[in-house]
PDB file of N, CA and C in Angstrom:
ATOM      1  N   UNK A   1     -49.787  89.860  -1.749  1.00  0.00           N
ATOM      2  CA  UNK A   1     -49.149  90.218  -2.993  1.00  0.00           C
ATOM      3  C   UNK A   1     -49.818  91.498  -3.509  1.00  0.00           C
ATOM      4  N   UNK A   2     -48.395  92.078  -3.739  1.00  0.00           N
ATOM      5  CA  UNK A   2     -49.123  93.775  -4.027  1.00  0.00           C
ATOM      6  C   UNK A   2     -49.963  93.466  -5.541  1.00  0.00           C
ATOM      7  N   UNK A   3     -50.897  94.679  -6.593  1.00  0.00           N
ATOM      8  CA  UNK A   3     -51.352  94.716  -7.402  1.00  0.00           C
ATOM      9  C   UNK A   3     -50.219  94.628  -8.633  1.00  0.00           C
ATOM     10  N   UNK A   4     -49.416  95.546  -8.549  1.00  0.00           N
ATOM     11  CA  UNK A   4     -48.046  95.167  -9.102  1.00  0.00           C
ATOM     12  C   UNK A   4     -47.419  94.022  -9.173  1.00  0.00           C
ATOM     13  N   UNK A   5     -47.174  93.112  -8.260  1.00  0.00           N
ATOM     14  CA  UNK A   5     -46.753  92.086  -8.408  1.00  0.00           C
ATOM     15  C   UNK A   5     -47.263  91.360  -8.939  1.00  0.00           C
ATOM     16  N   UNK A   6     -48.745  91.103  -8.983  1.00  0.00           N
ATOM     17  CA  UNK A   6     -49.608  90.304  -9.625  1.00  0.00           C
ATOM     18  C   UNK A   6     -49.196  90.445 -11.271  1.00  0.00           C
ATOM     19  N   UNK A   7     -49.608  91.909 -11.569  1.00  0.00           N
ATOM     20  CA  UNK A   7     -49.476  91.972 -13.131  1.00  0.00           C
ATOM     21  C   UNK A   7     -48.091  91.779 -13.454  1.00  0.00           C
ATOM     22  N   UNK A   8     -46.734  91.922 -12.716  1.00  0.00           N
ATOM     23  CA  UNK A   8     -45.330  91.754 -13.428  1.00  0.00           C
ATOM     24  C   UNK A   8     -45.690  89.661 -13.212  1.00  0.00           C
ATOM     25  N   UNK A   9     -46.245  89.169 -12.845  1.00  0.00           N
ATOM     26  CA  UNK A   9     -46.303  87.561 -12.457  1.00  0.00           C
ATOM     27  C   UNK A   9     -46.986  87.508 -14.245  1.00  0.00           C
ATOM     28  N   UNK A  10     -47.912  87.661 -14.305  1.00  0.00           N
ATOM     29  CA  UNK A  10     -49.201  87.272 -14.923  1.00  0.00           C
ATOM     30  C   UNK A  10     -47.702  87.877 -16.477  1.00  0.00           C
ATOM     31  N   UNK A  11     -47.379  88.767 -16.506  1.00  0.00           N
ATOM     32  CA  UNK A  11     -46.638  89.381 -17.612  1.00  0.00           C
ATOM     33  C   UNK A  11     -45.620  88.457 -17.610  1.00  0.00           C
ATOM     34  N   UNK A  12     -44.906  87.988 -17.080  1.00  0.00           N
ATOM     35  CA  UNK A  12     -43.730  87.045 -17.647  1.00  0.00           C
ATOM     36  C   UNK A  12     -44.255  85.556 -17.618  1.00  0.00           C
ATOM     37  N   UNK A  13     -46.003  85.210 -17.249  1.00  0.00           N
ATOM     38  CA  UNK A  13     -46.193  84.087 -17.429  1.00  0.00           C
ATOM     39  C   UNK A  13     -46.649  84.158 -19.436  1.00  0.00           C
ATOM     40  N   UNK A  14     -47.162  85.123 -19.430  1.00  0.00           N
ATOM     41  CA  UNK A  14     -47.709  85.729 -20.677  1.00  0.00           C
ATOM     42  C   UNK A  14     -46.591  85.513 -21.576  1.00  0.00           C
ATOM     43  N   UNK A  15     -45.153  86.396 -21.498  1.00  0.00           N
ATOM     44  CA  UNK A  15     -44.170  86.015 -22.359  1.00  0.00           C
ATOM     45  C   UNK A  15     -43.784  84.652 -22.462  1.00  0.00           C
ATOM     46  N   UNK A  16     -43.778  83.925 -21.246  1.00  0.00           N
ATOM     47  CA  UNK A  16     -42.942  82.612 -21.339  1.00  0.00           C
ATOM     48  C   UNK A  16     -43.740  81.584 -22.336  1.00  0.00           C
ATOM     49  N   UNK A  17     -45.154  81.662 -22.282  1.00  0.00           N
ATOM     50  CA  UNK A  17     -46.110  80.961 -23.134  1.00  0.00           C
ATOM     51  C   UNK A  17     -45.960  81.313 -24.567  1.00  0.00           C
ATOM     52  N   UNK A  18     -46.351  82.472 -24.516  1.00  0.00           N
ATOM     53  CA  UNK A  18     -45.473  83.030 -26.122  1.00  0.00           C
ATOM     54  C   UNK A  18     -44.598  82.368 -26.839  1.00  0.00           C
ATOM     55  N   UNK A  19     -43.022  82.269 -26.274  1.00  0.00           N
ATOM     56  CA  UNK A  19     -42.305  82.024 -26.219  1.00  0.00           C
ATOM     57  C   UNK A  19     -42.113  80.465 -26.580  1.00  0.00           C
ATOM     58  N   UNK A  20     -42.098  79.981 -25.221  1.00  0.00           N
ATOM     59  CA  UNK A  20     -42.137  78.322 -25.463  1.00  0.00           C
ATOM     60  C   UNK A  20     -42.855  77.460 -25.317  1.00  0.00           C
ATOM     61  N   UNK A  21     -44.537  78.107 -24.971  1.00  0.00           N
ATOM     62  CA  UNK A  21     -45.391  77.430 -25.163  1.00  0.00           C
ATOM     63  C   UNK A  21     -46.234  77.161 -26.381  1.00  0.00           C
ATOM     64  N   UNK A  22     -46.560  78.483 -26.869  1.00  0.00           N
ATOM     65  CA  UNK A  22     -47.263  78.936 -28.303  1.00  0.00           C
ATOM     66  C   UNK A  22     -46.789  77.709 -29.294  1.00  0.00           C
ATOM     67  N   UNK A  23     -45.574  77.561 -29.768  1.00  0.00           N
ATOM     68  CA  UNK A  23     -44.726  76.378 -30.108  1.00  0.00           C
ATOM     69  C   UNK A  23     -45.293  75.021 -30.494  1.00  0.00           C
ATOM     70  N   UNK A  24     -45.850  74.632 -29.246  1.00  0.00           N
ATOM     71  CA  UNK A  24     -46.465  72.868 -28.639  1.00  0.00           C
ATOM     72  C   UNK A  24     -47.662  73.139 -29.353  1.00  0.00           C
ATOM     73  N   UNK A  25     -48.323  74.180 -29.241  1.00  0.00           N
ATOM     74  CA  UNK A  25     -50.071  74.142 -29.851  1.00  0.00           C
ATOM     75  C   UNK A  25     -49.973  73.539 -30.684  1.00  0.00           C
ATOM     76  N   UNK A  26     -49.217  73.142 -31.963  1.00  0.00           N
ATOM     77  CA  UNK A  26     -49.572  72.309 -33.421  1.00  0.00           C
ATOM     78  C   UNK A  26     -49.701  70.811 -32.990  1.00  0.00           C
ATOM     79  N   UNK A  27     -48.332  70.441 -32.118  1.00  0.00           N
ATOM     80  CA  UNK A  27     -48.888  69.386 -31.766  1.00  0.00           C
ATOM     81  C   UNK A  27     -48.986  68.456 -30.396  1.00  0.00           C
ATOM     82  N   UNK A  28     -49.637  69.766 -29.646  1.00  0.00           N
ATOM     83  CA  UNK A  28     -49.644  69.209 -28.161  1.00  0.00           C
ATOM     84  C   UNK A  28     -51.291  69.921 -27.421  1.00  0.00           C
ATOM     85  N   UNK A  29     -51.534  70.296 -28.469  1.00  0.00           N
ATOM     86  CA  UNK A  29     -52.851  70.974 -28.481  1.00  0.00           C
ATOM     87  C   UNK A  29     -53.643  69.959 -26.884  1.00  0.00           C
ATOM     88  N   UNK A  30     -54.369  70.973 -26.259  1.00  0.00           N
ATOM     89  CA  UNK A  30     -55.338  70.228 -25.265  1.00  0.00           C
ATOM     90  C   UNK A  30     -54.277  69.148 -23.841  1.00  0.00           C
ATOM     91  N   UNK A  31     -52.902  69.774 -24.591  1.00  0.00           N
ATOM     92  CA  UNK A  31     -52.030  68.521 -23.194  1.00  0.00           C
ATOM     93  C   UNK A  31     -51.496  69.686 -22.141  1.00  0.00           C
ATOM     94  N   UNK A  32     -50.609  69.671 -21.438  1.00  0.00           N
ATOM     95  CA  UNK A  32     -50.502  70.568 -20.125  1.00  0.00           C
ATOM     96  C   UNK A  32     -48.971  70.322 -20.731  1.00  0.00           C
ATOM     97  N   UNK A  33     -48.487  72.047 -19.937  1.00  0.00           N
ATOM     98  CA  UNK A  33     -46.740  72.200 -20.197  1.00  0.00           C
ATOM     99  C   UNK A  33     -46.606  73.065 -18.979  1.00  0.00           C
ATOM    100  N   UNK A  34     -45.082  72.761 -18.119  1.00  0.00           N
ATOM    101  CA  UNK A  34     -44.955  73.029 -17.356  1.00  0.00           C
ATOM    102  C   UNK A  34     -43.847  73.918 -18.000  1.00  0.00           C
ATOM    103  N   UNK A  35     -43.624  75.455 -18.071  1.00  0.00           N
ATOM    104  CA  UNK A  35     -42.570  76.130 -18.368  1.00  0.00           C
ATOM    105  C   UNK A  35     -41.829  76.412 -17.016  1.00  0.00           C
ATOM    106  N   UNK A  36     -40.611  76.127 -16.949  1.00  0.00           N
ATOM    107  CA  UNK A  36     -39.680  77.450 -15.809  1.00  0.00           C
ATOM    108  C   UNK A  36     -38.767  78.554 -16.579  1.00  0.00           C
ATOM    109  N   UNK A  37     -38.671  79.207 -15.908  1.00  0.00           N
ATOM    110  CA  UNK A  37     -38.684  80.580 -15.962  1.00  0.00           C
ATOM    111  C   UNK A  37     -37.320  81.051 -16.713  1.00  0.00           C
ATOM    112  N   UNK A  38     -36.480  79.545 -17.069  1.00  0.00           N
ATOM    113  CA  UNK A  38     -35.520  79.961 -17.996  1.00  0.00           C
ATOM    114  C   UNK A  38     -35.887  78.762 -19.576  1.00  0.00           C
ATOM    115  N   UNK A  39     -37.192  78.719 -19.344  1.00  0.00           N
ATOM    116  CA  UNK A  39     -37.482  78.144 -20.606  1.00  0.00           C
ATOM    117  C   UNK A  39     -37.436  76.377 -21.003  1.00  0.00           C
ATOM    118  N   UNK A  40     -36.953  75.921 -19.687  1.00  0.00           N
ATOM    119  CA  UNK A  40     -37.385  74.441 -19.923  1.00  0.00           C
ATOM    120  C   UNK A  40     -38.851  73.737 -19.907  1.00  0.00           C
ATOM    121  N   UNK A  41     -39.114  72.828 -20.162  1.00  0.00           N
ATOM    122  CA  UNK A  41     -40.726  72.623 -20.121  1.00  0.00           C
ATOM    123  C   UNK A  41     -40.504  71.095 -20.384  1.00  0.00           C
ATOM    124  N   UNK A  42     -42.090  70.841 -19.635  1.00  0.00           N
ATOM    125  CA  UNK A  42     -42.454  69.553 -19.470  1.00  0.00           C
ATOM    126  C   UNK A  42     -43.810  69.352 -20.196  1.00  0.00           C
ATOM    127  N   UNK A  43     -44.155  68.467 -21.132  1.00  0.00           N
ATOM    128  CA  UNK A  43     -45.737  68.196 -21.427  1.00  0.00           C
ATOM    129  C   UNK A  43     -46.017  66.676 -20.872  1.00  0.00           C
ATOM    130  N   UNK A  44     -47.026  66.843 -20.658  1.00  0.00           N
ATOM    131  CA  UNK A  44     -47.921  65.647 -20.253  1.00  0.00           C
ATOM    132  C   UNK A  44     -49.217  65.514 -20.695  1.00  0.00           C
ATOM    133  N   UNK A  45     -50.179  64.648 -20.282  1.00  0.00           N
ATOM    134  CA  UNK A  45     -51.428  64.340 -20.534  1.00  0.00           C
ATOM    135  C   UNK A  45     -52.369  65.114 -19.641  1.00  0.00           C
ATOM    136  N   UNK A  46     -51.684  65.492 -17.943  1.00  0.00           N
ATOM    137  CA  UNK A  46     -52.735  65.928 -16.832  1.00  0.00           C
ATOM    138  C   UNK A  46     -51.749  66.693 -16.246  1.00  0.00           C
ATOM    139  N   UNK A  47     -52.796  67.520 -15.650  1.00  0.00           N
ATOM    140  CA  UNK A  47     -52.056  68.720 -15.220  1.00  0.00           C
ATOM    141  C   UNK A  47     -51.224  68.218 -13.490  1.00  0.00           C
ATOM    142  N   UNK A  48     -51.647  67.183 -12.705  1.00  0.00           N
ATOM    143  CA  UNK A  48     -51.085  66.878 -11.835  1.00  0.00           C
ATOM    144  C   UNK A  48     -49.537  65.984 -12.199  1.00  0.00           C
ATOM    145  N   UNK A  49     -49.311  65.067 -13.256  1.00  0.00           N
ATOM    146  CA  UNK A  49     -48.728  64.619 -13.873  1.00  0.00           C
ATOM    147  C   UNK A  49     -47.054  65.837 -14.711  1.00  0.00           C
ATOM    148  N   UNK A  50     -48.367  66.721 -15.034  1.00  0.00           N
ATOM    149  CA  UNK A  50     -46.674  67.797 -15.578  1.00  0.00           C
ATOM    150  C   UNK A  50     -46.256  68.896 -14.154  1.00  0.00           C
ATOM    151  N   UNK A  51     -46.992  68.980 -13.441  1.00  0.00           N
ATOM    152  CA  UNK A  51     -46.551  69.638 -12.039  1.00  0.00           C
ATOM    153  C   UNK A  51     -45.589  68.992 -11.376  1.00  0.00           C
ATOM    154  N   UNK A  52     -46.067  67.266 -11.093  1.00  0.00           N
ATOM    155  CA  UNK A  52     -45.312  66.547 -10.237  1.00  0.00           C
ATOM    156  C   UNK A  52     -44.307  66.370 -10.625  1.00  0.00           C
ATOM    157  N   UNK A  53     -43.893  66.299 -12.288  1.00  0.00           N
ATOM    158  CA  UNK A  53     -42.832  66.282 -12.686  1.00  0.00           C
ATOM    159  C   UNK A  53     -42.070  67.452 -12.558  1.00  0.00           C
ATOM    160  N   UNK A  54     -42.677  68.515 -12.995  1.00  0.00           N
ATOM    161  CA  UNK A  54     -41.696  70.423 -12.702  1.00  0.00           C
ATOM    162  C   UNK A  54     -41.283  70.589 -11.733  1.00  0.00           C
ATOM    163  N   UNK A  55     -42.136  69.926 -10.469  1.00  0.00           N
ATOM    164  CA  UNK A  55     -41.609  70.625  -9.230  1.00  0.00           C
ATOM    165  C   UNK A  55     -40.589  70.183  -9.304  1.00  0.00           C
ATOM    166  N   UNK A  56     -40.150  68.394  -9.266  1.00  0.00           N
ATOM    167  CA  UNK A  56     -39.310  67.799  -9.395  1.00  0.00           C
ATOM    168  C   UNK A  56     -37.696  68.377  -9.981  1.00  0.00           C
ATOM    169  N   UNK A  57     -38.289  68.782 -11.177  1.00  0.00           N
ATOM    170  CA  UNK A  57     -37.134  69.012 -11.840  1.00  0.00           C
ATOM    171  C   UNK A  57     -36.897  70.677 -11.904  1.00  0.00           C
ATOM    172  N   UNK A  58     -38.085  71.785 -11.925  1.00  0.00           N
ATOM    173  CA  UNK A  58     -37.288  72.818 -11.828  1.00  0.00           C
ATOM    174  C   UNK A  58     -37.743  73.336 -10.601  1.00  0.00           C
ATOM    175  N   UNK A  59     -37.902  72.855  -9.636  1.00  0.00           N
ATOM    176  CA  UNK A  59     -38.776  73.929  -8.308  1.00  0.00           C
ATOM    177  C   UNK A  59     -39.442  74.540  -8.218  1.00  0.00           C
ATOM    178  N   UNK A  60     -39.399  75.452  -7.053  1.00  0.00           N
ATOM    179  CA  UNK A  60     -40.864  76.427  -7.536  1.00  0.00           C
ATOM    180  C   UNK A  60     -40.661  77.655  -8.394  1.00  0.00           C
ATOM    181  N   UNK A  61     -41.419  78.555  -8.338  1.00  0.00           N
ATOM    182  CA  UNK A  61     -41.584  79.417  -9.362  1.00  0.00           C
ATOM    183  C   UNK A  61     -42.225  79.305 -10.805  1.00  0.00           C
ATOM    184  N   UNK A  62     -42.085  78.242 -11.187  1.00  0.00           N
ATOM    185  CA  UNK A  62     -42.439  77.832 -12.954  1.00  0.00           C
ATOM    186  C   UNK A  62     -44.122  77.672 -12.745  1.00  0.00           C
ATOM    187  N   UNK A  63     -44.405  78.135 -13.966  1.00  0.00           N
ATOM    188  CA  UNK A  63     -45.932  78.276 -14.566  1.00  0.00           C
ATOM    189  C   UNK A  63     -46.429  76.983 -15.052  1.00  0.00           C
ATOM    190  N   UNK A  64     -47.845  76.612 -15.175  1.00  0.00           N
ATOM    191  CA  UNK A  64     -48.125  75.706 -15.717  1.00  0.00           C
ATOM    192  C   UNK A  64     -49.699  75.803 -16.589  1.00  0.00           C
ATOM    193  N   UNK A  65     -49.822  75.233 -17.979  1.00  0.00           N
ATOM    194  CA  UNK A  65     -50.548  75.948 -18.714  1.00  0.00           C
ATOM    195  C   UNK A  65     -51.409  74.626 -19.425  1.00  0.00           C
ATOM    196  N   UNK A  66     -52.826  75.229 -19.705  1.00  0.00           N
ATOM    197  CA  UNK A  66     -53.028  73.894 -20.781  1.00  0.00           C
ATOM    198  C   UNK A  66     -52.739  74.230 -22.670  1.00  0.00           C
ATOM    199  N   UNK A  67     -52.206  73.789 -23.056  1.00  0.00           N
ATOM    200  CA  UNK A  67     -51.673  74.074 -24.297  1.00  0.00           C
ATOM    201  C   UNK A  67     -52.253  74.303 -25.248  1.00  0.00           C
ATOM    202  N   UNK A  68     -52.796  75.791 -25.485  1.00  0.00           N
ATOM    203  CA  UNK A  68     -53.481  75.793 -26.690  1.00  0.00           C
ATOM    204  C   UNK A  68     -54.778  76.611 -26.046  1.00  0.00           C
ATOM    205  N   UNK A  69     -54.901  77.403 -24.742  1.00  0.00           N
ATOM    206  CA  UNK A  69     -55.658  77.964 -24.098  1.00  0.00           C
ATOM    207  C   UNK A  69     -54.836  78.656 -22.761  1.00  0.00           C
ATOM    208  N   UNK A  70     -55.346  79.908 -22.663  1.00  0.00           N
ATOM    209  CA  UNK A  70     -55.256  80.878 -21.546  1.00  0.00           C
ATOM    210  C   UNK A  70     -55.388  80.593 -20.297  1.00  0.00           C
ATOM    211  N   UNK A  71     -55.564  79.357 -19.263  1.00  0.00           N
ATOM    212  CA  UNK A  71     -55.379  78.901 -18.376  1.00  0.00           C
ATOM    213  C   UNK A  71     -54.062  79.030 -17.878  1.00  0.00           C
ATOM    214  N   UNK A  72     -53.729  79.538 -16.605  1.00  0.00           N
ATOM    215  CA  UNK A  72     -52.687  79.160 -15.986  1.00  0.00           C
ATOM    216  C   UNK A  72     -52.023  79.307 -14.785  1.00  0.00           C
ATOM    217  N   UNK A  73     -51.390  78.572 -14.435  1.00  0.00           N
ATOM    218  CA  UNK A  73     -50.955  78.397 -12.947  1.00  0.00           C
ATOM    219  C   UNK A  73     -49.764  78.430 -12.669  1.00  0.00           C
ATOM    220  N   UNK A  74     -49.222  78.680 -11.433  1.00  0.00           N
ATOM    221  CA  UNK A  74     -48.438  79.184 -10.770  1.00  0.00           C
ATOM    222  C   UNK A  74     -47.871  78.551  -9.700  1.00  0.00           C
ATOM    223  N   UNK A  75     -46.674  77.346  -9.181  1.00  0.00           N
ATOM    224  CA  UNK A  75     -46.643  77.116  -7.691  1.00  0.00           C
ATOM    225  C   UNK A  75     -45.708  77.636  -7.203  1.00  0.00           C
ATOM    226  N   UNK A  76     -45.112  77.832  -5.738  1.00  0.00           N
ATOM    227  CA  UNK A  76     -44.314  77.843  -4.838  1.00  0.00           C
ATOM    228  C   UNK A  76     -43.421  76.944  -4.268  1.00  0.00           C
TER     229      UNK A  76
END
């Protein structure tokens, strides 16, 4: 993955949190949200728990974050 690609990844994970994650912090603070990339999302308690569910339901591509902190991930 070129250097470019990295930062356009990291930049629309950045907006999507903004967006529809920023939101959950009042009251999902410290739980995990799985965003895809047209804005649906999953919260849970553990981060294996809101993955297993995203992949499920939106495939790959979608980000996954802990709510209320700069952590975040990415699957395929």
């Amino acid at each position: 993955m070129s250097t470019i690609e990295e930062r356009q990844r990291i930049a629309e994970a950045d907006r999507l949190y903004e967006q529809f994650g920023k939101p959950l912090e009042a009251r999902h603070a410290g739980r995990y949200v799985a965003i895809s990339r047209d804005g649906r999302t999953i919260v849970g308690p553990t981060l294996l728990d809101v993955v297993r569910q995203a992949r499920t339901a939106f495939g790959p591509g979608s980000y996954a974050f802990k709510v209320g902190e700069r952590a975040v991930g990415r699957w395929r």
